[in-house]
C-alpha atoms as a PDB file:
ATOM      1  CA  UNK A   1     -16.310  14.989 -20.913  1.00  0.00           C
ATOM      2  CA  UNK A   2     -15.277  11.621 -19.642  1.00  0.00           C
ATOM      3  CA  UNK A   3     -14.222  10.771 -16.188  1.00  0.00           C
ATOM      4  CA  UNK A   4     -10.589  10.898 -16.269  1.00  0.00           C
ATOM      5  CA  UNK A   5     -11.005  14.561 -18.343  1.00  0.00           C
ATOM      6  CA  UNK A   6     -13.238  15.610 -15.326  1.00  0.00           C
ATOM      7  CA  UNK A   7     -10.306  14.975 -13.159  1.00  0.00           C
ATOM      8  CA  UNK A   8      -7.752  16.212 -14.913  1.00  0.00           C
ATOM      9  CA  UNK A   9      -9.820  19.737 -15.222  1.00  0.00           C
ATOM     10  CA  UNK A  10     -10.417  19.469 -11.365  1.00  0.00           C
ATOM     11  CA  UNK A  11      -7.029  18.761 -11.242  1.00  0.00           C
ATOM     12  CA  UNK A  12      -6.124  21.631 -12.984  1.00  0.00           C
ATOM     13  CA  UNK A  13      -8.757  24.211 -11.038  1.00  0.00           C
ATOM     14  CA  UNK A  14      -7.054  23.012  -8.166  1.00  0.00           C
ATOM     15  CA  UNK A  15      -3.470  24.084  -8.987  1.00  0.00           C
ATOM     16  CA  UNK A  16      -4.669  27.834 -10.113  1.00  0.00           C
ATOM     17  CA  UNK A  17      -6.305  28.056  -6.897  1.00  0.00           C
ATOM     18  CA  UNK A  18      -3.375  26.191  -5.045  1.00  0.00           C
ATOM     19  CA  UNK A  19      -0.710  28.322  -6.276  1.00  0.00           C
ATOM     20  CA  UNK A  20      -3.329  32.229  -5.875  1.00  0.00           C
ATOM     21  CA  UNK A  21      -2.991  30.950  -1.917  1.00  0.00           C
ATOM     22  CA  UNK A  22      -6.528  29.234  -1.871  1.00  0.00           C
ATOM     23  CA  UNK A  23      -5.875  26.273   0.034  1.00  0.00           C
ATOM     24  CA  UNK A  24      -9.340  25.290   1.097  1.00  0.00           C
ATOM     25  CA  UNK A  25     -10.265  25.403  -2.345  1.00  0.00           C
ATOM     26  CA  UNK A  26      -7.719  23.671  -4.140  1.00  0.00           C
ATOM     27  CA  UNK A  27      -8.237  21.327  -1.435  1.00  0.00           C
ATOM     28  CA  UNK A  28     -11.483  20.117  -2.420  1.00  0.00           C
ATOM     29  CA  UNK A  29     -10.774  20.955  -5.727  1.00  0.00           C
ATOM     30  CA  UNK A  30      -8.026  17.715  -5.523  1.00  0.00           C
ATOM     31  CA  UNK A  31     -10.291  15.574  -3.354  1.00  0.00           C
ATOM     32  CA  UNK A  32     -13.250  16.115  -6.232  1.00  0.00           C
ATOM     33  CA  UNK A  33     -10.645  15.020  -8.624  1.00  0.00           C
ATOM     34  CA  UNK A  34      -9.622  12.052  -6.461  1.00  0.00           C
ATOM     35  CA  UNK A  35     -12.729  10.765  -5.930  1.00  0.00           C
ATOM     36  CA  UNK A  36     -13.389  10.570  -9.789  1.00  0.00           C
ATOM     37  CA  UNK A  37     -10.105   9.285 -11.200  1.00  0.00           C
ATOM     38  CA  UNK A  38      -7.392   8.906  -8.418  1.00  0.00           C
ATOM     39  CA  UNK A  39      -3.569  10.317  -9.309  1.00  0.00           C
ATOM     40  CA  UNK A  40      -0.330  10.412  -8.307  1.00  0.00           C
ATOM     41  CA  UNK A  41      -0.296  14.147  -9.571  1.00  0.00           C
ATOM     42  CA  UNK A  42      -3.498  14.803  -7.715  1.00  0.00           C
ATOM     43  CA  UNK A  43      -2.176  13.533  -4.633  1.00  0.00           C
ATOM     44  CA  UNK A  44       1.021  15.011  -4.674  1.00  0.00           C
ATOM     45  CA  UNK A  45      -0.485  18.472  -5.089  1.00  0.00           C
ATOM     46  CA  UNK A  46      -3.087  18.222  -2.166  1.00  0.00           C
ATOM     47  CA  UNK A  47       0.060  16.645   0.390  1.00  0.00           C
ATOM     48  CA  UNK A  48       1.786  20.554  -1.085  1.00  0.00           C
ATOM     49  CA  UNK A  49      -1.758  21.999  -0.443  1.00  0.00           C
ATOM     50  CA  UNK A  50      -1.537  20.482   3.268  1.00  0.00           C
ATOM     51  CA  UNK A  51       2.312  21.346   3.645  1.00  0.00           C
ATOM     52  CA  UNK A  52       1.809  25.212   3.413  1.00  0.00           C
ATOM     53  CA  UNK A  53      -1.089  24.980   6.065  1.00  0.00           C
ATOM     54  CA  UNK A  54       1.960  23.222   8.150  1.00  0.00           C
ATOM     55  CA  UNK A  55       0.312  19.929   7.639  1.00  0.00           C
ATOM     56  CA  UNK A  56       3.706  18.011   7.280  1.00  0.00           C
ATOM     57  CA  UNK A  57       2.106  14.439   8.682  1.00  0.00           C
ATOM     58  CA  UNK A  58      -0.689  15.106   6.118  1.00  0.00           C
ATOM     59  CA  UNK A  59       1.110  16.330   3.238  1.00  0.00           C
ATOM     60  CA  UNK A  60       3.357  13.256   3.962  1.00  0.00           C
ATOM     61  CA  UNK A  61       0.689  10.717   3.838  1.00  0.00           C
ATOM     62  CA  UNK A  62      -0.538  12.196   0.889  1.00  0.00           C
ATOM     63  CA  UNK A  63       2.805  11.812  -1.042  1.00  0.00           C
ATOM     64  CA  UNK A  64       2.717   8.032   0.138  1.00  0.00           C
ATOM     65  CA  UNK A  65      -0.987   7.625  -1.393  1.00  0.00           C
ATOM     66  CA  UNK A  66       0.684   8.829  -4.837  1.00  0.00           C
ATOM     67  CA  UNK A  67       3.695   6.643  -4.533  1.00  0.00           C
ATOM     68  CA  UNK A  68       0.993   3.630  -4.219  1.00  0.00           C
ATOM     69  CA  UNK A  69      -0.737   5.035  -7.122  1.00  0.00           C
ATOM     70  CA  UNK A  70       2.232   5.679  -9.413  1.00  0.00           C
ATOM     71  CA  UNK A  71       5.653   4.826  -7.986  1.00  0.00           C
ATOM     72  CA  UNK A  72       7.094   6.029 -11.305  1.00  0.00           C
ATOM     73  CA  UNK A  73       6.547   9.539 -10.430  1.00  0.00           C
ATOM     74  CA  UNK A  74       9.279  11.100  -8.800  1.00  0.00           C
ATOM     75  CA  UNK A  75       7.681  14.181  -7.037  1.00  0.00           C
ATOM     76  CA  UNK A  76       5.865  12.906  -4.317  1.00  0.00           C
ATOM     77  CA  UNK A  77       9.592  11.455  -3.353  1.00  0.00           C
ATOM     78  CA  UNK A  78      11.449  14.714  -3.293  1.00  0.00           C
ATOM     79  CA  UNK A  79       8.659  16.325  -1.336  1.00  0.00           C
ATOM     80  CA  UNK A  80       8.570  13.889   1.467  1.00  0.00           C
ATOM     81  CA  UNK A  81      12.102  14.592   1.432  1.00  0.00           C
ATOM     82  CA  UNK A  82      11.748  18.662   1.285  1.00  0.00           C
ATOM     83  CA  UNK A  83       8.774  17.910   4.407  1.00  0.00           C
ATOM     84  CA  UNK A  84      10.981  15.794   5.974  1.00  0.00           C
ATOM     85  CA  UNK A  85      14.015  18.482   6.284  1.00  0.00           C
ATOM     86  CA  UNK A  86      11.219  20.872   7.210  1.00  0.00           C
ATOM     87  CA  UNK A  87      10.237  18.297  10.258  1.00  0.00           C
ATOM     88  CA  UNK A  88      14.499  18.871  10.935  1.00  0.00           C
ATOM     89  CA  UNK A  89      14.475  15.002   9.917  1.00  0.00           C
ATOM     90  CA  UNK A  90      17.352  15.233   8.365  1.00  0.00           C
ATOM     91  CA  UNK A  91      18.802  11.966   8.622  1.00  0.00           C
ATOM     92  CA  UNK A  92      15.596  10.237   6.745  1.00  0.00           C
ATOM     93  CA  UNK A  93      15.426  13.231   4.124  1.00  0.00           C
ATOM     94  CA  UNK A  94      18.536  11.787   1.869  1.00  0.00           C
ATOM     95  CA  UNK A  95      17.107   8.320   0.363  1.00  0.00           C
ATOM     96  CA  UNK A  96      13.628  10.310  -0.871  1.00  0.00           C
ATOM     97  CA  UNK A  97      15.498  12.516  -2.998  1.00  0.00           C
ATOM     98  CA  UNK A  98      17.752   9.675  -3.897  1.00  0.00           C
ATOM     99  CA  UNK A  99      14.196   7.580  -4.893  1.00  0.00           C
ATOM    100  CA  UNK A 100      13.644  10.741  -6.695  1.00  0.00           C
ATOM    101  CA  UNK A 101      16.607  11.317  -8.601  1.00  0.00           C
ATOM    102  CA  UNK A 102      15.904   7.232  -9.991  1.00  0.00           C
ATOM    103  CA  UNK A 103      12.020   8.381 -10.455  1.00  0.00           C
ATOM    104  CA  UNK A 104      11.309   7.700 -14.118  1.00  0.00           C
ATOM    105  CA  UNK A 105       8.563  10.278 -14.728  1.00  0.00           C
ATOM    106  CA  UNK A 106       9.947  13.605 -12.717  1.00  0.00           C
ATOM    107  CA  UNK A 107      10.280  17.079 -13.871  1.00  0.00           C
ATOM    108  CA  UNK A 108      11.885  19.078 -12.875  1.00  0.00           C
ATOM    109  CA  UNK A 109      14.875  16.224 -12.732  1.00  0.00           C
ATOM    110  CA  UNK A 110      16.918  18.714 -10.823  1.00  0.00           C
ATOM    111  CA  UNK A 111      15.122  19.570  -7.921  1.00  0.00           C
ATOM    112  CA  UNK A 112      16.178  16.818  -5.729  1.00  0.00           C
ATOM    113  CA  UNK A 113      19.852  17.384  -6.678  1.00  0.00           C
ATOM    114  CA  UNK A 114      19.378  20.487  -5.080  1.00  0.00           C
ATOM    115  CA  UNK A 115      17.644  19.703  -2.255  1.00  0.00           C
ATOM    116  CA  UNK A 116      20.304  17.294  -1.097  1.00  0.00           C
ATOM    117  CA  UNK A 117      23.104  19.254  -1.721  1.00  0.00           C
ATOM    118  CA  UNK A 118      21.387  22.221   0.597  1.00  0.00           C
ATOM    119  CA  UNK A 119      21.204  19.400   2.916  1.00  0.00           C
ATOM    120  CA  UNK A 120      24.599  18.209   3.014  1.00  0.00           C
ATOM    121  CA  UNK A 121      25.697  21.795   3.089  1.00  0.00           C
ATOM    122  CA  UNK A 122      23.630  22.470   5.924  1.00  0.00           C
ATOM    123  CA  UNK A 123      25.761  19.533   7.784  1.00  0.00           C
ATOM    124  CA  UNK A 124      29.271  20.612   6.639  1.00  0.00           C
ATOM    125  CA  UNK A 125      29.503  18.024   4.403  1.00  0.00           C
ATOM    126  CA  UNK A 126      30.988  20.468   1.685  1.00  0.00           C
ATOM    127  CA  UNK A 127      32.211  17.476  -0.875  1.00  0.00           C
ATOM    128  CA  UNK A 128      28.771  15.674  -0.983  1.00  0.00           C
ATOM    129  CA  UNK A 129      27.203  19.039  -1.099  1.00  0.00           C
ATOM    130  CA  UNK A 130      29.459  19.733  -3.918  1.00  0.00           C
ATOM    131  CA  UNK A 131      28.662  16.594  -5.992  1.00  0.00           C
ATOM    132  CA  UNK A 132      24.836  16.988  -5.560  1.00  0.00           C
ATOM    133  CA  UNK A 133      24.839  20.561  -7.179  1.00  0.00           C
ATOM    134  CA  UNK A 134      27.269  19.492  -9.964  1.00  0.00           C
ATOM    135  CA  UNK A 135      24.982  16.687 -10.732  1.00  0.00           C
ATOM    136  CA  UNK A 136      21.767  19.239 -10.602  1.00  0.00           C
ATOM    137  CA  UNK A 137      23.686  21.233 -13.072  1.00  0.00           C
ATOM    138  CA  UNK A 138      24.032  18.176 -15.205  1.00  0.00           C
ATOM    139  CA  UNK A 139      20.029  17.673 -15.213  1.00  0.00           C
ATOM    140  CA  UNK A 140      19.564  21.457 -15.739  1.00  0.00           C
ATOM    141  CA  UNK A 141      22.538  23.603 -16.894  1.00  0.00           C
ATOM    142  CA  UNK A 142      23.407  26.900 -16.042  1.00  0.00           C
ATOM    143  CA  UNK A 143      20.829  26.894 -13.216  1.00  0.00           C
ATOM    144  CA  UNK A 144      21.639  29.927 -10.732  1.00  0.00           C
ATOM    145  CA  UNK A 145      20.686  28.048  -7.650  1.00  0.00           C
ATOM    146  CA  UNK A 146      23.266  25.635  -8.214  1.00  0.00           C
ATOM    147  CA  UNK A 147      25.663  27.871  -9.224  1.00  0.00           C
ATOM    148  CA  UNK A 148      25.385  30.055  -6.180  1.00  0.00           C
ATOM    149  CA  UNK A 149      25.783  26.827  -4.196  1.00  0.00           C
ATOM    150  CA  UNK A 150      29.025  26.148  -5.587  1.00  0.00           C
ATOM    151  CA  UNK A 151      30.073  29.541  -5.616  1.00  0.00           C
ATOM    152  CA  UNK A 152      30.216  29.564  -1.763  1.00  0.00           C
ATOM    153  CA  UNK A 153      30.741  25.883  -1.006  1.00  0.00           C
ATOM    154  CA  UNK A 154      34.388  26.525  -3.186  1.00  0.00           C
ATOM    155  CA  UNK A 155      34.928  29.884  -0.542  1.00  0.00           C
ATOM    156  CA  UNK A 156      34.325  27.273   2.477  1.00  0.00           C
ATOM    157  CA  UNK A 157      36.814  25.049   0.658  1.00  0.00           C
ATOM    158  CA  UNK A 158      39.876  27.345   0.239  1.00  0.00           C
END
């Protein structure tokens, strides 16, 4: 197994473990992987590591290391955005998930659709809120969050 295939199987390892609630371990599991190939993926998924041991200043400089790695991929953008809100930041929040929404390489393409329209809802800003989850419906049709969203956002309206 070559280097990069190392890293992408440490990589890998790392998100199991990450998403059973082993933090430590996926931890080091993405470091290991890091230190053999570096990613923007790899990154990204320690900085979410970090962010649900309420690391937001880590998991945000982690998201920045795989924006300098790969500014194509849009995920690191939407969750600086997403740690951002978390950090009640709200004013800085909006232009990540816009840099996501442009992001070449992103899936789910959605996601920061509706993380800005929960935002903008959140303010009162019912039209913009509006707009964002008609536009995440666009990217992903049918998708209940969204639909929920606009649901209540028309109630607030009338």
């Amino acid at each position: 197994m070559d280097g990069q295939e190392n890293a992408l199987e440490l990589w890998r390892e790392g998100t199991a473990r990450l998403l059973a609630g082993d933090l430590e371990q996926a931890i080091d599991l993405f470091t290991r992987s890091l230190e053999i190939c570096p990613s923007a993926e790899a990154y990204t998924f320690r900085g979410w590591a970090y962010s649900f041991s309420g690391k937001l200043d880590q998991a945000i400089e982690e998201c920045r290391k795989a924006i300098a790695t790969d500014p194509t991929f849009g995920n690191p953008y939407n969750d600086i955005g997403c740690y951002l809100m978390e950090q009640g930041r709200l004013d800085e929040a909006p232009a990540w998930f816009e840099r996501a929404k442009k992001a070449s390489r992103y899936e789910p393409r959605h996601f920061p659709y509706l993380n800005l329209g929960r935002l903008y809802a959140a303010r009162g800003d019912v039209a913009e809120a509006m707009a964002e989850f008609e536009g995440a419906l666009a990217e992903n049709p049918g998708n209940p969050m969204a639909l929920r969203y606009l649901e209540a956002l028309k109630y607030r309206v009338n």
